[in-house]
C-alpha atoms as a PDB file:
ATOM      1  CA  UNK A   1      20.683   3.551  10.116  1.00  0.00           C
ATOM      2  CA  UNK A   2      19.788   2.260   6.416  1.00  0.00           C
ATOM      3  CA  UNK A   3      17.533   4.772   4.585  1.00  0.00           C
ATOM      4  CA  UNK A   4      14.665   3.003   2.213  1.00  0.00           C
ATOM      5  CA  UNK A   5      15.272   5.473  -0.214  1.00  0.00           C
ATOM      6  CA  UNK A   6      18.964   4.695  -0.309  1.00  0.00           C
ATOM      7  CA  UNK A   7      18.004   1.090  -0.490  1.00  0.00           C
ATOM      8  CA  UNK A   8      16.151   1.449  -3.343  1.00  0.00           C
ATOM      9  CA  UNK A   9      18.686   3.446  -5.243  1.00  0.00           C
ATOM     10  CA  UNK A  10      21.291   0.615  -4.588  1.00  0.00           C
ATOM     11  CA  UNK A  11      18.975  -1.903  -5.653  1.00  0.00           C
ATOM     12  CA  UNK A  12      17.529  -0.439  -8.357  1.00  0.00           C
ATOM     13  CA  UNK A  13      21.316   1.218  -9.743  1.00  0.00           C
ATOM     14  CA  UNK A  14      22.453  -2.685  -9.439  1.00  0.00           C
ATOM     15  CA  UNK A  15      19.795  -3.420 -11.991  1.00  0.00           C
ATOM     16  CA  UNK A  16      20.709  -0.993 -14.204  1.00  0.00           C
ATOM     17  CA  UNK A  17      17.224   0.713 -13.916  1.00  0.00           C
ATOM     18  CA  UNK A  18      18.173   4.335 -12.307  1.00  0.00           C
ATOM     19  CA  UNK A  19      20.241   6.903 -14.207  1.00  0.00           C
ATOM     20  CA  UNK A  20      17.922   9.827 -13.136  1.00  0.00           C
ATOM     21  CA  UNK A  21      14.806   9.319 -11.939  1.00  0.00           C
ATOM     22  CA  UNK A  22      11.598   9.726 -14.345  1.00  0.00           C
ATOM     23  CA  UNK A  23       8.146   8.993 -14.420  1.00  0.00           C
ATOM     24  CA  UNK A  24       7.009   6.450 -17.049  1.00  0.00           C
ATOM     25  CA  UNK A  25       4.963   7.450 -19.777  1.00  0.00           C
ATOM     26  CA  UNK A  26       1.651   7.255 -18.582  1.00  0.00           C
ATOM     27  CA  UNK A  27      -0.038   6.601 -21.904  1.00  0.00           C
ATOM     28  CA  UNK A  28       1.898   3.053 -22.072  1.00  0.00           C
ATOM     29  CA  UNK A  29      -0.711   0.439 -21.870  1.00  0.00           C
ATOM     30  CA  UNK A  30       1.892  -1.534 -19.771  1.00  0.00           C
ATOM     31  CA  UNK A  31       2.306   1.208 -16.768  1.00  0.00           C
ATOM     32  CA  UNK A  32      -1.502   2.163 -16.823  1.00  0.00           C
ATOM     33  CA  UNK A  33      -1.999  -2.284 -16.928  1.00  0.00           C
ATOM     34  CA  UNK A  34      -0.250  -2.495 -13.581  1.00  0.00           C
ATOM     35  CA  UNK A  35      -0.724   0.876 -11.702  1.00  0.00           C
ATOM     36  CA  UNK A  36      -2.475  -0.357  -9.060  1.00  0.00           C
ATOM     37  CA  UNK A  37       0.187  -2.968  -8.054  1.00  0.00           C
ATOM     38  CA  UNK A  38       3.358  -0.673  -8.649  1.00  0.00           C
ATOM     39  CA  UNK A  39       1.742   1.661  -6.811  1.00  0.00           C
ATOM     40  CA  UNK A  40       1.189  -0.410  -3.996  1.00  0.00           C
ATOM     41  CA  UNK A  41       4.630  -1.777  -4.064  1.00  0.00           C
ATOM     42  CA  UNK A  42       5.686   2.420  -4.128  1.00  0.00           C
ATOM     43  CA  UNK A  43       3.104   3.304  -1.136  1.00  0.00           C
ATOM     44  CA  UNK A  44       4.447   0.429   1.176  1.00  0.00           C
ATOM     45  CA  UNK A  45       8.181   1.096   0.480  1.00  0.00           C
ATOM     46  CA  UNK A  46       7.735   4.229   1.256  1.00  0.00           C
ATOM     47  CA  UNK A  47       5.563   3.865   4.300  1.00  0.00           C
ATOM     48  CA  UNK A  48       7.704   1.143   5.560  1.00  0.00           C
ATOM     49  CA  UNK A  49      10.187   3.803   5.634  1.00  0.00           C
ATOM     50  CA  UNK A  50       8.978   6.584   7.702  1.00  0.00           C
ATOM     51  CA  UNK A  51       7.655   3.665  10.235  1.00  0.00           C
ATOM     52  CA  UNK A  52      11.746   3.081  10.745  1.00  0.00           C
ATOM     53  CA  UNK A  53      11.181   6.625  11.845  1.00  0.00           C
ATOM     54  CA  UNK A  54       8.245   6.207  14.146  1.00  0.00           C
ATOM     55  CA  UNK A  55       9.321   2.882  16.193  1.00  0.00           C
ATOM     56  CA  UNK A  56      12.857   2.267  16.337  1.00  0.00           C
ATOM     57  CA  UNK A  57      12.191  -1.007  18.166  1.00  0.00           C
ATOM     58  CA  UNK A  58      10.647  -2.212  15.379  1.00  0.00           C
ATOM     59  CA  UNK A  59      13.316  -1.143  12.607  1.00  0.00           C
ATOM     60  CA  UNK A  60      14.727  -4.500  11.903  1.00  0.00           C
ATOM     61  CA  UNK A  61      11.407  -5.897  11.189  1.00  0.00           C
ATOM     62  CA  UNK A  62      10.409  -2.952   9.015  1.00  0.00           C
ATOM     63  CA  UNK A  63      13.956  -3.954   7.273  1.00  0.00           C
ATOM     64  CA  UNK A  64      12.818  -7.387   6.428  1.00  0.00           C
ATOM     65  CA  UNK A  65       9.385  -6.107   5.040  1.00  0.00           C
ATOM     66  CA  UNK A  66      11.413  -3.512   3.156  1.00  0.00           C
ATOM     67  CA  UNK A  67      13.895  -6.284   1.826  1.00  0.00           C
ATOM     68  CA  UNK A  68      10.446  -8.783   0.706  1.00  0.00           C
ATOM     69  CA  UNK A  69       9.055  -5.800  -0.752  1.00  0.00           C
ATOM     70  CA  UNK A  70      12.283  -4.688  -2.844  1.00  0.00           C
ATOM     71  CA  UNK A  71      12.345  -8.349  -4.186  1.00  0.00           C
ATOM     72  CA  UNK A  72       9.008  -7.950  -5.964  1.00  0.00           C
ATOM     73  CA  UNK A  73       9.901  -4.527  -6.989  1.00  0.00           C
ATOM     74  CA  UNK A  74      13.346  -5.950  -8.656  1.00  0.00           C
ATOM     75  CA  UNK A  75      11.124  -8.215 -10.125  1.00  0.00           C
ATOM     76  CA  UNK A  76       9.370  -5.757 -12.909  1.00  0.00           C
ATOM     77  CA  UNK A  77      10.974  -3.900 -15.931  1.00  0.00           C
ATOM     78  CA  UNK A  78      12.902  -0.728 -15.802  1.00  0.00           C
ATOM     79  CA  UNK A  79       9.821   1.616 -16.394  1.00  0.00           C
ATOM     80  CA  UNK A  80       8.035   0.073 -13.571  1.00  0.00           C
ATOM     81  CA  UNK A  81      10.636   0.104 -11.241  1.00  0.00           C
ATOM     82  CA  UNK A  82      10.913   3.840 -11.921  1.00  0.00           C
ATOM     83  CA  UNK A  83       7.213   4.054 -11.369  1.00  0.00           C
ATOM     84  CA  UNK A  84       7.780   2.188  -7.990  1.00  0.00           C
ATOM     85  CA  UNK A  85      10.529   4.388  -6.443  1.00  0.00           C
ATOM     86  CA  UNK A  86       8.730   7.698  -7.474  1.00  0.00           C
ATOM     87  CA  UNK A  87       5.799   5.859  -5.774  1.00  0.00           C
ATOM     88  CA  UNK A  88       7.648   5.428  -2.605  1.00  0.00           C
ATOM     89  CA  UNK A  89       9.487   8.858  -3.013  1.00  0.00           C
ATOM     90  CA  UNK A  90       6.220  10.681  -3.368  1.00  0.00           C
ATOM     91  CA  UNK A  91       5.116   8.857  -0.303  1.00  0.00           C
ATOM     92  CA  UNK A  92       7.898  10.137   1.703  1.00  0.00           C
ATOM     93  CA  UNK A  93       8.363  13.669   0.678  1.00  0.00           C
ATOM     94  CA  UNK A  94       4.798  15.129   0.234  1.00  0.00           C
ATOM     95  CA  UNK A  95       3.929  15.625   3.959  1.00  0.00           C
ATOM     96  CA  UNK A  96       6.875  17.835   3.800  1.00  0.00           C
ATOM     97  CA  UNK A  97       6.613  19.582   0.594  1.00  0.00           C
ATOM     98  CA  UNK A  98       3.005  20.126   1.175  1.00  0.00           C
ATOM     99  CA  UNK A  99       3.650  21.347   4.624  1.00  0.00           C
ATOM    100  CA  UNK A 100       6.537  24.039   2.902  1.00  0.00           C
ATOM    101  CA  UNK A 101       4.323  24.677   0.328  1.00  0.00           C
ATOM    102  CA  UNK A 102       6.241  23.599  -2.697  1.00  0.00           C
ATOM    103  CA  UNK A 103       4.122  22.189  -5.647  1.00  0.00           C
ATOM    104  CA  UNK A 104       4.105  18.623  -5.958  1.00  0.00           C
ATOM    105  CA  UNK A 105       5.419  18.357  -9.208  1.00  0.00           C
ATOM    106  CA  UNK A 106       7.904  15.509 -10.639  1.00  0.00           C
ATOM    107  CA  UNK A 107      10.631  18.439 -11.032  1.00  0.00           C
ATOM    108  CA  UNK A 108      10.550  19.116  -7.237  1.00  0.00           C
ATOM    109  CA  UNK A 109      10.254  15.250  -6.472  1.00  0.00           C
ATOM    110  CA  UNK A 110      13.829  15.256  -8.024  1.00  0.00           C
ATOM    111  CA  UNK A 111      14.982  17.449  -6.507  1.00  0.00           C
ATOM    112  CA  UNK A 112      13.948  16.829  -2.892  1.00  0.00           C
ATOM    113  CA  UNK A 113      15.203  13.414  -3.704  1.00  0.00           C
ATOM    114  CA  UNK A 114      18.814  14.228  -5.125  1.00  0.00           C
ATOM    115  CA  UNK A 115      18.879  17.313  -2.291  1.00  0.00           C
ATOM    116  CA  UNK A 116      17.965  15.406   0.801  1.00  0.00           C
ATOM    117  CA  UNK A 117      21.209  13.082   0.349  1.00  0.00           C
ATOM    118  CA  UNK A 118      23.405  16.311   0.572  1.00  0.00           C
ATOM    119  CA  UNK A 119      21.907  18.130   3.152  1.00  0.00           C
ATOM    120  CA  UNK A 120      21.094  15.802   6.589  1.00  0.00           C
ATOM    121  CA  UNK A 121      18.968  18.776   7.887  1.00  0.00           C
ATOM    122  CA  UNK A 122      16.453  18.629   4.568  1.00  0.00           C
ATOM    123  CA  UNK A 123      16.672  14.599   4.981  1.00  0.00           C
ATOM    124  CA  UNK A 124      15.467  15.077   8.383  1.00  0.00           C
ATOM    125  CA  UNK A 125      12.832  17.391   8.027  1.00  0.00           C
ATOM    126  CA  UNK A 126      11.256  15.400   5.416  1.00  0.00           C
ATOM    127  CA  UNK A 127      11.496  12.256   7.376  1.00  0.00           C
ATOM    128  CA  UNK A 128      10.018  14.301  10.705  1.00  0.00           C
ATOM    129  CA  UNK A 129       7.082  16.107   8.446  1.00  0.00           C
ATOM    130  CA  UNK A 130       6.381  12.287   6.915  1.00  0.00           C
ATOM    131  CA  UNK A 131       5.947  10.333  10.621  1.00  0.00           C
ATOM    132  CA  UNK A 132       4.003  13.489  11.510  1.00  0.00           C
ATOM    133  CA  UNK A 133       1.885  12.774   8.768  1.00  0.00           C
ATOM    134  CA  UNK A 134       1.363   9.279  10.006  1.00  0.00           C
ATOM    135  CA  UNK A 135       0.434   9.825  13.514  1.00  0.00           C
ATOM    136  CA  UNK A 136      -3.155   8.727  14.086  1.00  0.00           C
ATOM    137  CA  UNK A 137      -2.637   5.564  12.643  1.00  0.00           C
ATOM    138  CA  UNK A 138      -1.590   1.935  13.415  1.00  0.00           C
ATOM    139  CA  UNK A 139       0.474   1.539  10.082  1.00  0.00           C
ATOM    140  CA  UNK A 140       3.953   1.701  12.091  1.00  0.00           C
ATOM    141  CA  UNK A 141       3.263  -0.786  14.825  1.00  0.00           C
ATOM    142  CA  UNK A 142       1.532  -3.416  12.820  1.00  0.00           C
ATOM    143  CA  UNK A 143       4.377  -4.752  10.387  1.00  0.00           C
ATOM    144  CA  UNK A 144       2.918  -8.378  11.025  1.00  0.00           C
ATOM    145  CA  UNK A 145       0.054  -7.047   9.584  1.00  0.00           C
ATOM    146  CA  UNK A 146       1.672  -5.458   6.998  1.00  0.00           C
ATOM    147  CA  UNK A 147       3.871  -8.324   6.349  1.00  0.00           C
ATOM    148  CA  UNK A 148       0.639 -10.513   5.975  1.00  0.00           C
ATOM    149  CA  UNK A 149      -0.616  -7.896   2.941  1.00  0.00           C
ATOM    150  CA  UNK A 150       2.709  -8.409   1.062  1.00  0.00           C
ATOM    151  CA  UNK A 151       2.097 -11.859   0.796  1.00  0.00           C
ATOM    152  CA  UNK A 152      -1.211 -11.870  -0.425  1.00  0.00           C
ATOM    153  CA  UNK A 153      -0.352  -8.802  -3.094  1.00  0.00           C
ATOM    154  CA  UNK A 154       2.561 -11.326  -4.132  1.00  0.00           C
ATOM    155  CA  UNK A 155       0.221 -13.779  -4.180  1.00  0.00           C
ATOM    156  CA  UNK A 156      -2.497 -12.013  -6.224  1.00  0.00           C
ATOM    157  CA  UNK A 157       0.010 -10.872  -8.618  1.00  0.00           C
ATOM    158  CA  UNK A 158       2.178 -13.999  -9.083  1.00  0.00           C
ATOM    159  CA  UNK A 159       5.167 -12.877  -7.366  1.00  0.00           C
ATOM    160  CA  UNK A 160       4.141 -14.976  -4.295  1.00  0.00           C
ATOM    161  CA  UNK A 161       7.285 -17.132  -5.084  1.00  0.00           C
ATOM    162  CA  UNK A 162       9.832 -14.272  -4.463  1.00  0.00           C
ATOM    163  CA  UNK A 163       8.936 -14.285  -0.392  1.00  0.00           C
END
């Protein structure tokens, strides 16, 4: 089974956007300009991910969101990109580092990140703390829905011709 995050880090190494991952500069007028979409783009990625988790059934049409939603992503400069995936990363692992009490902080982001591709038992953990985190909700068995959204972000945000 594909992993988002692994996904992401293909795409985005195949840019040439991801040697290690860092947050932007926050004080650039360019990141704060578009924070609300790249952090849309980093929420949905993310949560498009655990909902592989939640309803297998579904998986290949969370895929397709995931690959529309990568698209758009590709689509901004290296800083943003980096914004997006520790967007989506953050998405994934804070259930579970807030759940182990480790301090959400960008160093332990990295961490988590670079740890959970060595260690299946951390990968899983993280994954079964973030679909914990999303039970309640409707997000995972609505990717029409969802799908629906994308479109009118891309729209909004003149990326509509990438879907």
């Amino acid at each position: 089974m594909k992993k988002l995050l692994s996904a992401i880090t293909i795409s985005f190494v195949l840019s040439g956007c991801m040697n290690n991952i860092s947050l932007p500069n926050t004080n650039i007028q360019e990141v704060v300009s578009n924070s609300d979409e790249l952090n849309y783009l980093g929420f949905v990625l993310g949560t498009a991910d655990v909902c592989k988790h939640v309803n297998p059934k579904m998986e290949k049409k969370w895929d397709r969101y995931i690959e529309k939603a990568l698209k758009i992503a590709n689509s901004y400069n290296k800083n943003d990109k980096e914004y997006i995936l520790a967007s989506s990363v953050s998405r994934v692992a804070s259930p579970y580092m807030r759940k182990n009490n480790i301090p959400l902080t960008l160093e332990n982001f990295e961490n988590i990140y670079k740890q959970q591709f060595q260690d299946k038992y951390l990968e899983k953990a993280i994954y079964k703390a973030a679909v914990a985190d999303l039970k309640g909700t409707d997000l995972c068995f609505t990717p029409n829905i969802a799908e629906k959204s994308l479109k009118e972000f891309a729209n909004k945000f003149g990326k509509g011709h990438l879907l």
